[in-house]
Protein backbone atom coordinates (compact mmCIF):
# COMPACT_ATOMS: atom_id res chain seq x y z
CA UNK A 1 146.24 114.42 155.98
CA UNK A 2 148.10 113.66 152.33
CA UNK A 3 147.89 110.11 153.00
CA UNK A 4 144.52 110.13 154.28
CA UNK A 5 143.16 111.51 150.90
CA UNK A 6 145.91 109.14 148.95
CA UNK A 7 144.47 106.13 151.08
CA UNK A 8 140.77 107.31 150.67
CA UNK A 9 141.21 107.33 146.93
CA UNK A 10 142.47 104.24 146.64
CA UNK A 11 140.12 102.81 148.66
CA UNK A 12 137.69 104.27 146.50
CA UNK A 13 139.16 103.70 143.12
CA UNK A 14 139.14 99.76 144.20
CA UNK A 15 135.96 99.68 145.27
CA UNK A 16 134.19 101.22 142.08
CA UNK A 17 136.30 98.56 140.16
CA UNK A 18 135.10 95.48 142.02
CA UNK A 19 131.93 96.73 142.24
CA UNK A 20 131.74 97.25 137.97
CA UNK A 21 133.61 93.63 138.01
CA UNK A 22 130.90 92.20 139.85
CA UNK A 23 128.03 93.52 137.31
CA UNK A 24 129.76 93.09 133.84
CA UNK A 25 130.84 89.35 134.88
CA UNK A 26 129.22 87.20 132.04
CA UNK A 27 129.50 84.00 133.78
CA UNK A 28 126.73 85.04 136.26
CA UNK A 29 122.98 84.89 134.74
CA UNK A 30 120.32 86.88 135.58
CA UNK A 31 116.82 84.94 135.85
CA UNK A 32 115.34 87.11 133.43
CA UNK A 33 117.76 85.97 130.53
CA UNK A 34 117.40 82.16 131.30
CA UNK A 35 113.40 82.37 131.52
CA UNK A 36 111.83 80.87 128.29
CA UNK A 37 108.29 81.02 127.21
CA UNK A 38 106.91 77.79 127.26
CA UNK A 39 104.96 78.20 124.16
CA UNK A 40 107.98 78.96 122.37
CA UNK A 41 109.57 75.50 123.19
CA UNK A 42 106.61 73.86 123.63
CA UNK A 43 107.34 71.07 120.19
CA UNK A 44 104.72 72.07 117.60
CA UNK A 45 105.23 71.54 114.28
CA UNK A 46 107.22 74.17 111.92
CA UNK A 47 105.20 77.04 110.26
CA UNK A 48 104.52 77.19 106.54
CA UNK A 49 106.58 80.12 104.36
CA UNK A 50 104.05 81.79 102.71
CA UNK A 51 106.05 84.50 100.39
CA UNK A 52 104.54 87.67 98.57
CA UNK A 53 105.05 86.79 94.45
CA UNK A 54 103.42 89.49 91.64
CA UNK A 55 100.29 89.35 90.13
CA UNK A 56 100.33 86.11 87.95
CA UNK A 57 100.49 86.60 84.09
CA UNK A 58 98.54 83.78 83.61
CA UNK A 59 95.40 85.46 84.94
CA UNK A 60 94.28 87.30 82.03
CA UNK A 61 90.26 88.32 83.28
CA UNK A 62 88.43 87.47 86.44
CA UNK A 63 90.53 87.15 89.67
CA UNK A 64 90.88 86.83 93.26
CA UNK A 65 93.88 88.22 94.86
CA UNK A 66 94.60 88.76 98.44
CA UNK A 67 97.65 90.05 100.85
CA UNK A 68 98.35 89.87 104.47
CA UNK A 69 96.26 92.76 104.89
CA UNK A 70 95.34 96.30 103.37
CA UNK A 71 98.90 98.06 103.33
CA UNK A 72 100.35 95.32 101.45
CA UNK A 73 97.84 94.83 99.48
CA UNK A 74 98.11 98.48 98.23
CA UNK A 75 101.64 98.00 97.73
CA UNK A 76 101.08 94.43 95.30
CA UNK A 77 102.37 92.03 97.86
CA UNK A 78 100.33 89.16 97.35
CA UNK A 79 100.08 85.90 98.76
CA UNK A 80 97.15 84.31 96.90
CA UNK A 81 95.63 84.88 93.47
CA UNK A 82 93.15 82.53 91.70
CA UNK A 83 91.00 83.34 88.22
CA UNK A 84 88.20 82.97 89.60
CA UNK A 85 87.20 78.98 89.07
CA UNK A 86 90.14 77.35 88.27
CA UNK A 87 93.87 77.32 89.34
CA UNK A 88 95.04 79.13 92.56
CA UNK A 89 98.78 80.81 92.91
CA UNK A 90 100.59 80.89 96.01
CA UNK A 91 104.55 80.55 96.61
CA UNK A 92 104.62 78.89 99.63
CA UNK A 93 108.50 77.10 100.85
CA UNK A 94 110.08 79.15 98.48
CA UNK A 95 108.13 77.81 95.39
CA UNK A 96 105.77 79.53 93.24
CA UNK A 97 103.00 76.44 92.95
CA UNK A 98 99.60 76.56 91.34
CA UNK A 99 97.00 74.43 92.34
CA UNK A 100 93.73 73.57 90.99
CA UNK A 101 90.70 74.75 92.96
CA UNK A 102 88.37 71.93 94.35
CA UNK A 103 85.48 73.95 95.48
CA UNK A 104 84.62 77.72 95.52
CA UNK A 105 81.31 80.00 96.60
CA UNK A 106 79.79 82.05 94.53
CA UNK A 107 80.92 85.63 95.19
CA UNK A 108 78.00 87.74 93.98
CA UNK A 109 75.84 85.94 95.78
CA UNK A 110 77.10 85.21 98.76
CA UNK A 111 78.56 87.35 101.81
CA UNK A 112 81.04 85.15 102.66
CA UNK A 113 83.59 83.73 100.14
CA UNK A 114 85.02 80.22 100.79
CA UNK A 115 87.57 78.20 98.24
CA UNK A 116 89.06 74.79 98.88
CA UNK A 117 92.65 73.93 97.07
CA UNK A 118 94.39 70.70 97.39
CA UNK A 119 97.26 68.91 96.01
CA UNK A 120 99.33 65.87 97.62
CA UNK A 121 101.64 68.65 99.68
CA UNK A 122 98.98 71.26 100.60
CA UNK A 123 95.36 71.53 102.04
CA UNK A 124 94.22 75.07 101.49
CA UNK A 125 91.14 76.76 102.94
CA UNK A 126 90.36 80.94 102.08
CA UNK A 127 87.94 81.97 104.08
CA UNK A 128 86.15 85.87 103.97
CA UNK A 129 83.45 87.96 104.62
CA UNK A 130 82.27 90.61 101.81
CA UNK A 131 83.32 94.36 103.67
CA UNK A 132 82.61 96.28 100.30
CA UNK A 133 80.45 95.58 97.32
CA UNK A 134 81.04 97.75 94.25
CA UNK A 135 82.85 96.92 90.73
CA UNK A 136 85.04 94.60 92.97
CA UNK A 137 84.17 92.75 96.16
CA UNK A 138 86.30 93.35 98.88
CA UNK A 139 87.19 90.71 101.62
CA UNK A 140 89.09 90.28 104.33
CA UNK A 141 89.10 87.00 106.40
CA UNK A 142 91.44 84.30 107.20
CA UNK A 143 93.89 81.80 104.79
CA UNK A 144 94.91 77.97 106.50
CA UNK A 145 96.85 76.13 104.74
CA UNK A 146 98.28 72.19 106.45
CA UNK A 147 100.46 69.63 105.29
CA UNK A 148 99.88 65.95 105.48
CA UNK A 149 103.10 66.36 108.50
CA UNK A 150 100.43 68.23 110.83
CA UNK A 151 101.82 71.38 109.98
CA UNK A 152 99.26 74.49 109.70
CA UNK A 153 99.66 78.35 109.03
CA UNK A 154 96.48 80.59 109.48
CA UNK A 155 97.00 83.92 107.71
CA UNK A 156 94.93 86.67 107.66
CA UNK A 157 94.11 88.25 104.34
CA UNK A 158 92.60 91.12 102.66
CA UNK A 159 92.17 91.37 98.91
CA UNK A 160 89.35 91.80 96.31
CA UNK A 161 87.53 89.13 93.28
CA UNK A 162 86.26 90.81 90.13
CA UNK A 163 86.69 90.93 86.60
């Protein structure tokens, strides 16, 4: 009866360790971890960095600022600031660039804001709809920017224009 139980245990003890062998053995893949979204690999072309920068000192009066939405935009996390008519501030691969504007709407007026920036290494489109009209106008809507590669980033934003 001893060397049943000694014999059983063994038999045991060697079983439990092939089996925990068999499942730890990292040459073996499991279909889950080889399966790869195809629009992950699918070749598109690299996204734009847009990075948050402080409000910019050279904006002394009217402005238009906007995050990547209302949290951030609470917390001064910006991604886009113009004064209102002029030059347009963005940091966008890592460098702070300002840009002159090329078109813009009229914000009073209008419901929906619209601004067009351009220089030889961005196109940049802000696009939003008027969600609150006091002493400021509030937007929220979307921000494209492409490259001349084919490159394009659409970002949503929230933000405010006012003086």
């Amino acid at each position: 009866m001893k060397y049943l139980i000694i014999f059983f245990s063994a038999f045991m003890l060697v079983s439990c360790k092939k089996e925990k062998e068999t499942v730890t053995n990292p040459t073996e893949k499991d279909s889950v971890n080889i399966v790869q979204d195809s629009a992950e690999t699918d070749s598109q072309p690299a996204n734009i960095l847009v990075d948050v920068f402080p409000f910019p000192k050279e904006i002394k009066e009217c402005s238009c600022y906007f995050a990547k939405n209302k949290a951030d935009f609470e917390n001064e996390k910006y991604i886009y600031a113009d004064d209102a008519g002029k030059t347009a501030y963005m940091k966008l691969d890592g460098k702070r660039i300002a840009m002159n504007l090329i078109s813009s709407s009229d914000m009073e007026v209008d419901e929906e804001l619209t601004k067009e920036i351009e220089n030889e290494n961005y196109k940049i489109s802000v696009k939003g709809k008027k969600i609150k009209n006091e002493e400021v106008l509030l937007f929220e809507g979307t921000l494209t920017i492409e490259k001349p590669d084919g490159s394009k980033t659409v970002i949503p934003i929230y933000g405010e224009c006012g003086c």
